[in-house]
N, C-alpha and C. Protein backbone atom coordinates (compact mmCIF):
# COMPACT_ATOMS: atom_id res chain seq x y z
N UNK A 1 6.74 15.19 -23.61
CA UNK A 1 6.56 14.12 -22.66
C UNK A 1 7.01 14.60 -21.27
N UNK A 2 5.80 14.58 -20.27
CA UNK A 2 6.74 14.59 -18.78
C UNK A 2 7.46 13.94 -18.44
N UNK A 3 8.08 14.41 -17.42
CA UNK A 3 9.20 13.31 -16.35
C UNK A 3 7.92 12.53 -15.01
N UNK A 4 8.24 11.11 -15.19
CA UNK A 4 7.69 10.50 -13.96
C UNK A 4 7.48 11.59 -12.87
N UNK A 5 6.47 11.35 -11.86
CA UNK A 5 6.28 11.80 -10.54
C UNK A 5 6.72 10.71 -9.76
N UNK A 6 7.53 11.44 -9.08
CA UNK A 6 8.59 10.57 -7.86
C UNK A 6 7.48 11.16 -6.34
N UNK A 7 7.03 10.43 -5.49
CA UNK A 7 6.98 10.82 -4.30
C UNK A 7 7.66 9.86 -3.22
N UNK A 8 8.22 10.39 -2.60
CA UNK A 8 9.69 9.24 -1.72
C UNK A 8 8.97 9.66 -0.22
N UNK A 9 8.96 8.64 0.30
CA UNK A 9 8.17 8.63 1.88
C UNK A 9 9.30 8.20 2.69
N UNK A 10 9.52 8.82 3.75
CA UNK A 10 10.63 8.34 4.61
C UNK A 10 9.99 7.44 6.15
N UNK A 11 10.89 6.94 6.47
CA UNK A 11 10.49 5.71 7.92
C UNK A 11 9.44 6.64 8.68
N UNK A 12 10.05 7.70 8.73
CA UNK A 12 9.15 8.78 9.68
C UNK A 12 8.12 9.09 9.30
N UNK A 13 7.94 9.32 7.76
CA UNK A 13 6.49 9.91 7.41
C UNK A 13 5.96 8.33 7.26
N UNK A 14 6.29 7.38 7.20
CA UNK A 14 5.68 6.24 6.29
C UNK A 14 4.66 6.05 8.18
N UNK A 15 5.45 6.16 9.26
CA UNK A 15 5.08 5.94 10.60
C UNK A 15 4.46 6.85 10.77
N UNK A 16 4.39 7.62 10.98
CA UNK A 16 3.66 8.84 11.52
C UNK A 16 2.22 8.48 10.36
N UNK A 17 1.96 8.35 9.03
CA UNK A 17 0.85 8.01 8.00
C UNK A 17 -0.17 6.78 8.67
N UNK A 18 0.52 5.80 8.63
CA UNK A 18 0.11 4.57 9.63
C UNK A 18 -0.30 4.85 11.05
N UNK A 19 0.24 5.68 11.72
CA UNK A 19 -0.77 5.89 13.15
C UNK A 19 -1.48 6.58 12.58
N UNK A 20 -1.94 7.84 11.59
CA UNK A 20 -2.86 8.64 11.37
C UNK A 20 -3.70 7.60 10.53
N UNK A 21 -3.85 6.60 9.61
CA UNK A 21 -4.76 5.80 9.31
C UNK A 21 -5.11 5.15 10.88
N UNK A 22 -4.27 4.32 12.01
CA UNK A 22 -5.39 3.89 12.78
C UNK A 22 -5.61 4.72 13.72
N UNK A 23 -5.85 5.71 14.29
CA UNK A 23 -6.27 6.65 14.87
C UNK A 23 -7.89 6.81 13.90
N UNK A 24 -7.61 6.64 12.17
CA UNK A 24 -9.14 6.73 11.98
C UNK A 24 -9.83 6.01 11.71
N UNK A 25 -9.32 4.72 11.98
CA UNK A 25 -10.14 3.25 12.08
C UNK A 25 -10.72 2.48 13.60
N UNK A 26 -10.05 3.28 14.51
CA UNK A 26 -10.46 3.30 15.58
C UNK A 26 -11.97 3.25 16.19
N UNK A 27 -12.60 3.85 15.53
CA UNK A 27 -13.92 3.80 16.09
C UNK A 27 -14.85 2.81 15.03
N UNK A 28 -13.91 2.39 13.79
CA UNK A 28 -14.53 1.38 12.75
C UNK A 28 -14.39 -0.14 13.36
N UNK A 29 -13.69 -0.38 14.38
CA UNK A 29 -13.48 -1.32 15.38
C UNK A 29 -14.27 -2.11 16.24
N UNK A 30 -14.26 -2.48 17.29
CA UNK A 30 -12.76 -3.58 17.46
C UNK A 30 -12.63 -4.71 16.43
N UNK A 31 -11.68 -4.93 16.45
CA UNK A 31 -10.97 -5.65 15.15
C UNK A 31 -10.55 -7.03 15.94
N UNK A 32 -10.96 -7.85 15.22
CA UNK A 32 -10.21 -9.54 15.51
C UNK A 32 -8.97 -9.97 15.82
N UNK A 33 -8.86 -9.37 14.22
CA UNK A 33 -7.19 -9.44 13.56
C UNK A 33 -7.09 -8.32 12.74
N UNK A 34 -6.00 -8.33 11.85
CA UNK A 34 -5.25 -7.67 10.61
C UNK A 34 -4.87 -8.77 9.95
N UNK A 35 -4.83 -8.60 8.68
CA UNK A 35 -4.80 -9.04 7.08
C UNK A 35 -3.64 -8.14 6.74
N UNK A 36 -2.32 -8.46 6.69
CA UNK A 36 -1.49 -7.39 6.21
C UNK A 36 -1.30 -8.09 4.15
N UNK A 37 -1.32 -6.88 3.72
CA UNK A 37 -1.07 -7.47 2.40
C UNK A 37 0.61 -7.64 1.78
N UNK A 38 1.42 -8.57 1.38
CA UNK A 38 2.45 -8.84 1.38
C UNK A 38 2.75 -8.20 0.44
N UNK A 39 3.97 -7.55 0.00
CA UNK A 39 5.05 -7.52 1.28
C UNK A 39 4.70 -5.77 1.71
N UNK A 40 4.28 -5.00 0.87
CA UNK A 40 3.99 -3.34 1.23
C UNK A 40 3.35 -3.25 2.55
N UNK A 41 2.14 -3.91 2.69
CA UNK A 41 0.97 -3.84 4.28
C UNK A 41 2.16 -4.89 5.07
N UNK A 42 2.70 -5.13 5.34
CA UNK A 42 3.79 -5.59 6.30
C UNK A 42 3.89 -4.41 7.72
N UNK A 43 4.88 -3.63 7.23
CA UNK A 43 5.04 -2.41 8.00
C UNK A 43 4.02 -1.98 8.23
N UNK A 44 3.27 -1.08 7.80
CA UNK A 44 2.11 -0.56 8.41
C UNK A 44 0.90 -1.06 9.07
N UNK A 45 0.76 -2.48 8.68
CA UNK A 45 -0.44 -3.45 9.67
C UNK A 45 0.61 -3.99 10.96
N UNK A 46 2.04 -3.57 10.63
CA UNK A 46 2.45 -3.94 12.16
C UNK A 46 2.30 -2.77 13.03
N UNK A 47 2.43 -1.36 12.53
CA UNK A 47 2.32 -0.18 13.33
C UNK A 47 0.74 -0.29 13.82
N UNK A 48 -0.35 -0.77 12.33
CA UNK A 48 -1.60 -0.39 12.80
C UNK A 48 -2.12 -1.45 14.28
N UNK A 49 -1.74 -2.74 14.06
CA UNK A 49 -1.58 -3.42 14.82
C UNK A 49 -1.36 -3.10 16.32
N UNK A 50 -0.03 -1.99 16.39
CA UNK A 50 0.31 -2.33 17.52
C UNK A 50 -0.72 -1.21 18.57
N UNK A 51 -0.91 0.17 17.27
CA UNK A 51 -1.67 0.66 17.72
C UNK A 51 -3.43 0.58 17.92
N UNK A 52 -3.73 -0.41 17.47
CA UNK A 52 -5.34 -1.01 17.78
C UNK A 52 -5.17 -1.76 18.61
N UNK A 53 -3.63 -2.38 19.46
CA UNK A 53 -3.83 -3.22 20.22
C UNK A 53 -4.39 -5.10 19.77
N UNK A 54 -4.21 -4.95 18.36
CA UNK A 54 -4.83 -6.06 18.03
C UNK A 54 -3.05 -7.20 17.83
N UNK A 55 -4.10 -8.44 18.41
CA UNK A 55 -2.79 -9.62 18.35
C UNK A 55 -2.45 -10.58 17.14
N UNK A 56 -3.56 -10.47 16.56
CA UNK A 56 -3.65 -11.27 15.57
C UNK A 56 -3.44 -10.98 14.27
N UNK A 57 -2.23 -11.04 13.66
CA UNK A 57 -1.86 -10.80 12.38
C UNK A 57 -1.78 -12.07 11.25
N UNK A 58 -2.46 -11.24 10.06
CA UNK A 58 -2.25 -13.06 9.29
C UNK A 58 -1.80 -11.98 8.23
N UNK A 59 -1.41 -12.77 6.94
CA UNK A 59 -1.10 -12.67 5.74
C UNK A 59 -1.76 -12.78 4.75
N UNK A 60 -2.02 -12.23 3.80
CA UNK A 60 -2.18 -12.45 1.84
C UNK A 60 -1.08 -12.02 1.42
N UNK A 61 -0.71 -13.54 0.19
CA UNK A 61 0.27 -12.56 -0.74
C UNK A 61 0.00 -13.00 -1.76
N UNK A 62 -0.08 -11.13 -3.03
CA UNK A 62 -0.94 -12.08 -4.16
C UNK A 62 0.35 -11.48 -5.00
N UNK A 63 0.60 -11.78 -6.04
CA UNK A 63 1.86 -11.62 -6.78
C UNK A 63 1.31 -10.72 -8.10
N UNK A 64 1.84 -9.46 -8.67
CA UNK A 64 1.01 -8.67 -9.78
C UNK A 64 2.04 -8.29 -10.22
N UNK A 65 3.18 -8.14 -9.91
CA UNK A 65 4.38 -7.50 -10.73
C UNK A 65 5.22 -8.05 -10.63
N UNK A 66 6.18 -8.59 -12.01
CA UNK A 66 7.57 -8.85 -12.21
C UNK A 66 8.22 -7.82 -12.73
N UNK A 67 9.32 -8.54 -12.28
CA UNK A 67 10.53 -7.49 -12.39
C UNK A 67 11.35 -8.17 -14.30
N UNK A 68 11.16 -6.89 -14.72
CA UNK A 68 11.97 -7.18 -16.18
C UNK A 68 12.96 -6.45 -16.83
N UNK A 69 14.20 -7.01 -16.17
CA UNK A 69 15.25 -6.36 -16.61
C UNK A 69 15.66 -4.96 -15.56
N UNK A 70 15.48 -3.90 -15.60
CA UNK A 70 15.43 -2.82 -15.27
C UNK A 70 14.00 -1.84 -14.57
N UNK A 71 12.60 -2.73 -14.98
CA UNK A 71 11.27 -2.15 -15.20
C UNK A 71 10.36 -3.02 -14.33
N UNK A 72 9.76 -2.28 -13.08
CA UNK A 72 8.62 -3.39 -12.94
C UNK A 72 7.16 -3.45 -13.76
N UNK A 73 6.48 -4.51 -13.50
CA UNK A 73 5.63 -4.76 -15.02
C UNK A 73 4.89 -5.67 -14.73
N UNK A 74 3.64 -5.55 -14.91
CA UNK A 74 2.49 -6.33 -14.31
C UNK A 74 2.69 -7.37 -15.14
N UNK A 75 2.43 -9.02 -13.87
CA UNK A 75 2.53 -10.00 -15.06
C UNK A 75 1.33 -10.90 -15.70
N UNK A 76 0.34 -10.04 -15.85
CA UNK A 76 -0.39 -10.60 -16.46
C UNK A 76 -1.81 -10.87 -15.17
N UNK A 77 -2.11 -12.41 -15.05
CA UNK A 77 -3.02 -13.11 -14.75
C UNK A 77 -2.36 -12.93 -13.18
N UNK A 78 -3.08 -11.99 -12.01
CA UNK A 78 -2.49 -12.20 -10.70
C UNK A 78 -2.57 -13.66 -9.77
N UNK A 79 -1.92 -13.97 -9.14
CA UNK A 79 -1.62 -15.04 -8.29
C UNK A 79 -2.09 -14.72 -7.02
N UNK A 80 -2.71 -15.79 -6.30
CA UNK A 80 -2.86 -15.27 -4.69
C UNK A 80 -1.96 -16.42 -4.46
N UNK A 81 -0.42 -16.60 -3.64
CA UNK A 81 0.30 -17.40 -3.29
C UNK A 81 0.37 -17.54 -1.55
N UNK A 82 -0.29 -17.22 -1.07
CA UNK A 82 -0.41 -17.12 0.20
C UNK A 82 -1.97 -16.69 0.78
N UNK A 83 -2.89 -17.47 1.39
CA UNK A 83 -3.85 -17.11 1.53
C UNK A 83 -4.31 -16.79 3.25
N UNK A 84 -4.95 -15.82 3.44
CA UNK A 84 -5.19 -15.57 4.81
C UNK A 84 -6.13 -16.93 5.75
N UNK A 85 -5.55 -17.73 6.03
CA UNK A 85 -6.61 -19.14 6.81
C UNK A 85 -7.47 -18.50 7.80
N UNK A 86 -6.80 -17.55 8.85
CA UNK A 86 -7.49 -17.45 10.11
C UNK A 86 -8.50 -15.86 9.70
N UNK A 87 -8.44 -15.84 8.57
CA UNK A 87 -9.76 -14.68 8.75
C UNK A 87 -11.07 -14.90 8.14
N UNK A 88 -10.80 -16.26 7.79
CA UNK A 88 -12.03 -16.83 7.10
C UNK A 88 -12.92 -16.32 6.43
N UNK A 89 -13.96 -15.78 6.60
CA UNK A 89 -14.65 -14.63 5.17
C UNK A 89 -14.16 -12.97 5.67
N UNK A 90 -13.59 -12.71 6.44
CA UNK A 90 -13.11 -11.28 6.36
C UNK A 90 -13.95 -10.68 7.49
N UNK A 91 -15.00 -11.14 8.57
CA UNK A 91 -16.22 -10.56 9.53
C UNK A 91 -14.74 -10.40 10.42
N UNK A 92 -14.92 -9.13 10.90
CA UNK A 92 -13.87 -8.65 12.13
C UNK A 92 -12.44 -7.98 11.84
N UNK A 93 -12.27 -8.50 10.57
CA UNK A 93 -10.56 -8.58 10.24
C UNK A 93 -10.64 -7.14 9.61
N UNK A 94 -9.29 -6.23 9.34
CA UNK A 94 -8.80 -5.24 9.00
C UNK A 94 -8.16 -5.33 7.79
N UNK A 95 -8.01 -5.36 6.88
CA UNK A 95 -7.28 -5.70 5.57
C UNK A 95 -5.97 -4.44 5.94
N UNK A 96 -4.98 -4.37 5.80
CA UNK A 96 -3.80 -3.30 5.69
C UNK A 96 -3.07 -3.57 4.38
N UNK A 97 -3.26 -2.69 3.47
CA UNK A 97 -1.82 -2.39 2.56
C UNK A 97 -1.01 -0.72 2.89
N UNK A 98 -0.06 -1.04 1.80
CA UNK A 98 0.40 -0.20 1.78
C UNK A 98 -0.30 1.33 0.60
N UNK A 99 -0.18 0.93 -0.31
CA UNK A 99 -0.73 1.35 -1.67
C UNK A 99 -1.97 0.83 -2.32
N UNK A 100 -3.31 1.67 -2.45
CA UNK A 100 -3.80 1.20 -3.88
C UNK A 100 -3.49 1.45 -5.05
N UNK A 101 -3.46 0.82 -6.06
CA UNK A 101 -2.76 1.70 -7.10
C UNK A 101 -3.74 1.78 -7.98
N UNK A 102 -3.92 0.72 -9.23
CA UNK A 102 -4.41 0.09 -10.32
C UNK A 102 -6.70 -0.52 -9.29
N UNK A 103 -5.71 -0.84 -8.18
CA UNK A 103 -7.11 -2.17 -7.76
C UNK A 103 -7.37 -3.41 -7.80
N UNK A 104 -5.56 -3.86 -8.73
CA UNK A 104 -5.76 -5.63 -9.22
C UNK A 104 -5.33 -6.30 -7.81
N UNK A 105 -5.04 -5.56 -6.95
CA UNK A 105 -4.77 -6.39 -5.80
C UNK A 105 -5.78 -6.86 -4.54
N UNK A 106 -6.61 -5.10 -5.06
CA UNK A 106 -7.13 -5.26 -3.87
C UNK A 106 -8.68 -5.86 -3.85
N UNK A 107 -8.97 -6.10 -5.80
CA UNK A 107 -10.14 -6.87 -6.29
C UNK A 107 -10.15 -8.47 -5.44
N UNK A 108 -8.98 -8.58 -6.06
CA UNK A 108 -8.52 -10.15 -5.77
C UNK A 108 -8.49 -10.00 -3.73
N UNK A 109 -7.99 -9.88 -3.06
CA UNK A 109 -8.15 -9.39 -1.45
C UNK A 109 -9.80 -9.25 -1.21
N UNK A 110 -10.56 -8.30 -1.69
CA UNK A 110 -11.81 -8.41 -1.52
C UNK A 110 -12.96 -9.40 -1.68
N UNK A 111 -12.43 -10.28 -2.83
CA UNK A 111 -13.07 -11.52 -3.02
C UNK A 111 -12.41 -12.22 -2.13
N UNK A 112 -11.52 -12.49 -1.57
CA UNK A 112 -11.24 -13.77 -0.28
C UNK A 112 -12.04 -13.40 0.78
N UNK A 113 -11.92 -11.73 1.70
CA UNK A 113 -12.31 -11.49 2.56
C UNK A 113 -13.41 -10.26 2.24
N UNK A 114 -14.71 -10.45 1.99
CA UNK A 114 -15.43 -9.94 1.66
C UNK A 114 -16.39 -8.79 2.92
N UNK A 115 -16.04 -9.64 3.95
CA UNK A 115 -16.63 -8.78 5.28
C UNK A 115 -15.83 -8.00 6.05
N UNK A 116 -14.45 -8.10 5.29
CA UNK A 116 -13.65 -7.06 5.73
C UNK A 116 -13.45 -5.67 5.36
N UNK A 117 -12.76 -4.59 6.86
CA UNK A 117 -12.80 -3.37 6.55
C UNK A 117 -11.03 -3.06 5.85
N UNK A 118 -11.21 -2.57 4.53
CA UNK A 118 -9.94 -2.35 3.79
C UNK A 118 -9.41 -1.17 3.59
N UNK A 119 -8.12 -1.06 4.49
CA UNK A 119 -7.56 0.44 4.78
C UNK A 119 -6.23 0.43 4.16
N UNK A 120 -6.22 1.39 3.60
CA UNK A 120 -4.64 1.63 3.04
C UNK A 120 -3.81 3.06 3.56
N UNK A 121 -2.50 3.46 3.79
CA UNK A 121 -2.06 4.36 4.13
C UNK A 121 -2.12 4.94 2.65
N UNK A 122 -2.02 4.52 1.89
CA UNK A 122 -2.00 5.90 0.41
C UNK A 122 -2.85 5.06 -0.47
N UNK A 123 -3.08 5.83 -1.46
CA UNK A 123 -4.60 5.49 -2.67
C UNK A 123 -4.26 6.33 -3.78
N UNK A 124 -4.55 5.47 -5.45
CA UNK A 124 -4.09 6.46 -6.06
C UNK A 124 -5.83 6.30 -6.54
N UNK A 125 -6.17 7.11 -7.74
CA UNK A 125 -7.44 7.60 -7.72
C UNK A 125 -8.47 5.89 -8.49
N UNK A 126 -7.94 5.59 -9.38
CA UNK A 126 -7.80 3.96 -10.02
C UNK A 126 -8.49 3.16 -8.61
N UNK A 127 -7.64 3.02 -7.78
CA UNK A 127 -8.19 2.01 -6.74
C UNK A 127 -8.86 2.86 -5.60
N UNK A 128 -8.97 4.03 -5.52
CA UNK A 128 -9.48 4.59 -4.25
C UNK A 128 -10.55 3.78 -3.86
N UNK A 129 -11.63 3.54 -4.93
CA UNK A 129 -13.48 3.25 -4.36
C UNK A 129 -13.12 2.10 -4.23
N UNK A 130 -11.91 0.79 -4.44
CA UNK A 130 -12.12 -0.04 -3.46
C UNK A 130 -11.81 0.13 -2.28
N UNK A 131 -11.03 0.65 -1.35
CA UNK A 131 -10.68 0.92 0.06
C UNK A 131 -12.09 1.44 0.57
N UNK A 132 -12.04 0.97 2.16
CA UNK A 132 -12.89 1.76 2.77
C UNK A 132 -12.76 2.83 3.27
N UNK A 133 -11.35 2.80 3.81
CA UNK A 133 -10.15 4.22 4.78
C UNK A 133 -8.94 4.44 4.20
N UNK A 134 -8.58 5.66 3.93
CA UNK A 134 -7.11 5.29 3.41
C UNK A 134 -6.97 6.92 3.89
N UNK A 135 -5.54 7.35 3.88
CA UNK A 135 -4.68 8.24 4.43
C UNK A 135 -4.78 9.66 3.34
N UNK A 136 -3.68 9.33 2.47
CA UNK A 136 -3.54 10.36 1.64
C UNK A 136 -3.83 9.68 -0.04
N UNK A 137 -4.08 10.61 -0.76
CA UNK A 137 -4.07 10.43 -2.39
C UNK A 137 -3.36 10.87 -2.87
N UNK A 138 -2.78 10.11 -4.20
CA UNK A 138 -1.63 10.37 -4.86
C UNK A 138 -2.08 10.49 -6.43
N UNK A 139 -1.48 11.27 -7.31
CA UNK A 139 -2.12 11.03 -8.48
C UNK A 139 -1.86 9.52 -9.30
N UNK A 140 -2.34 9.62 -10.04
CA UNK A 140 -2.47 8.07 -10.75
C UNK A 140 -1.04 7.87 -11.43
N UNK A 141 -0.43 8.97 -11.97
CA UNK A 141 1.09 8.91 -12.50
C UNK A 141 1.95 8.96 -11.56
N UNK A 142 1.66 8.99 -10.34
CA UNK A 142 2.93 9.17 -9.16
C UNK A 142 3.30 8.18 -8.64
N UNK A 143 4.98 7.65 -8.42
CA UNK A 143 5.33 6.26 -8.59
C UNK A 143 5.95 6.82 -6.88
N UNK A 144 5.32 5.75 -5.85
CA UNK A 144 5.74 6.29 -4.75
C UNK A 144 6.77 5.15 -4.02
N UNK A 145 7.97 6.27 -3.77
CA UNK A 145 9.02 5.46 -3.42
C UNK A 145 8.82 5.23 -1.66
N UNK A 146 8.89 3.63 -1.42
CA UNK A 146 8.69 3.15 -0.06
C UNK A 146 9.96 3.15 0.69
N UNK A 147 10.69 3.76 1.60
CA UNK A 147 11.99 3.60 2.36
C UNK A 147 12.06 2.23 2.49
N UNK A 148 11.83 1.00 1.93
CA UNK A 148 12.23 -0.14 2.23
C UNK A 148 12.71 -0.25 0.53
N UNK A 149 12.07 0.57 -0.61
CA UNK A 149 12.79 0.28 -1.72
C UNK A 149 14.13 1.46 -2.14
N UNK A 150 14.40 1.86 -1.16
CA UNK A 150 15.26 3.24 -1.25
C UNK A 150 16.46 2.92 -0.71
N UNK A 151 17.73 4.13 -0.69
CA UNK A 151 18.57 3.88 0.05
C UNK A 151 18.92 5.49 -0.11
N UNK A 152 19.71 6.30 1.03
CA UNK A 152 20.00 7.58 1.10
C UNK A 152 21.10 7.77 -0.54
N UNK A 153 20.83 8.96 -1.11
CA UNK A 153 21.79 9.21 -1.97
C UNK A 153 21.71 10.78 -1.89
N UNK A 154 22.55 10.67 -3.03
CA UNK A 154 22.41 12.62 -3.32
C UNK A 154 21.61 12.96 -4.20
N UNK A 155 20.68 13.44 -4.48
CA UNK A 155 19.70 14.27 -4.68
C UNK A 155 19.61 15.17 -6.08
N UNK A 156 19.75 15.49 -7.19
CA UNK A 156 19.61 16.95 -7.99
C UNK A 156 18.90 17.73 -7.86
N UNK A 157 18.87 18.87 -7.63
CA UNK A 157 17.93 19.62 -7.05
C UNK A 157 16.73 20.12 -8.44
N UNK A 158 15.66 19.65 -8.25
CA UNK A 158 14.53 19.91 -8.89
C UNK A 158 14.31 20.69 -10.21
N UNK A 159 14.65 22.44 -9.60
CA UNK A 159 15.17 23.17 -10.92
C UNK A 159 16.28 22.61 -12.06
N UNK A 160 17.59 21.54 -11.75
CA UNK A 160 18.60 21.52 -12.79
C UNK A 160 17.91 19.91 -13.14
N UNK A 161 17.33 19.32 -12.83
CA UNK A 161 16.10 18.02 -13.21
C UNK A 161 15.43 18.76 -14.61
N UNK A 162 14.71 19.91 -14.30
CA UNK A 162 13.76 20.25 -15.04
C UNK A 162 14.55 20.69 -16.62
N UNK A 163 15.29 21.43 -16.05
CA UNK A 163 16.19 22.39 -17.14
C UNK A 163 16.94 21.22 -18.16
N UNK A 164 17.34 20.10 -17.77
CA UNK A 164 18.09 19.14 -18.14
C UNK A 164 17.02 17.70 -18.70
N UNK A 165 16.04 18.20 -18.57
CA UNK A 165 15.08 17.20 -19.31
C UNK A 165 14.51 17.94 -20.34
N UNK A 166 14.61 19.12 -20.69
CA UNK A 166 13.65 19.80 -21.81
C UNK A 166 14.71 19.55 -22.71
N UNK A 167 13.75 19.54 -23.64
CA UNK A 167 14.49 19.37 -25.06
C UNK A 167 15.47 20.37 -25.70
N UNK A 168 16.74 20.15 -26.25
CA UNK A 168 17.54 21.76 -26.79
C UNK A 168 16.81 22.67 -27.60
């Protein structure tokens, strides 16, 4: 059995990713608004935002994972608990997340705003073909840590990880 794939993004790369997505949505433009998707597209539809110059930010928040015990864990039947009012069928608006992962989010997002352009800073291969723009790809097993779910610690260095997970 492998060990999880960890990829950990820091404030700097998570910023620096987000101007390099709108730098290439730029000419997919001009944009109305932004659709940030709650709570991951937060941060980055505010960077993309500030850099498209666009004023108008609204919200979706659709709910796909509980937390159980120790494990997050899809709960089943997704929720849209927050719906975007001012983008009405999606003509003009920017959709922003953070992550595609699976696609259960961004199925459900595409059916509200159907005329919208949907950009993500990362994509794993599962949800890529729904996005229209997205940044970088991640493999489908890689669990990517967001600096808003992190906190600085100390580290094991990679080689004594490896050596210390194989079996005796």
């Amino acid at each position: 059995m492998t060990a999880p794939r960890y990829y950990a993004v820091t404030w700097d790369q998570l910023h620096r990713d987000a101007r390099a997505l709108a730098w290439r949505l730029i000419d997919a433009g001009p944009y109305k608004g932004v659709v940030a998707i709650t709570r991951g597209g937060l941060i980055p539809a505010a960077i993309i935002a500030r850099e498209l110059e666009v004023r108008l930010v609204e919200t979706v928040s659709v709910v796909t994972y509980g937390r159980d015990e120790k494990e997050w864990t899809e709960i089943g039947e997704p929720s849209v608990i927050k719906h975007p009012i001012a983008a009405g069928d999606g003509e003009g608006f920017l959709i922003i997340d953070d992550l595609v992962d699976t696609g259960t989010t961004a199925k459900i997002v595409r059916a509200l705003l159907p005329k919208a352009h949907f950009a993500t800073v990362y994509a794993k291969p599962a949800g890529k073909p729904l996005v229209d723009t997205f940044i970088t790809e991640v493999s489908q097993d890689t669990w990517i840590m967001f600096p808003w779910d992190t906190e600085p610690q100390f580290s094991v260095p990679l080689a004594k990880r490896d050596r210390a997970s194989e079996p005796n």
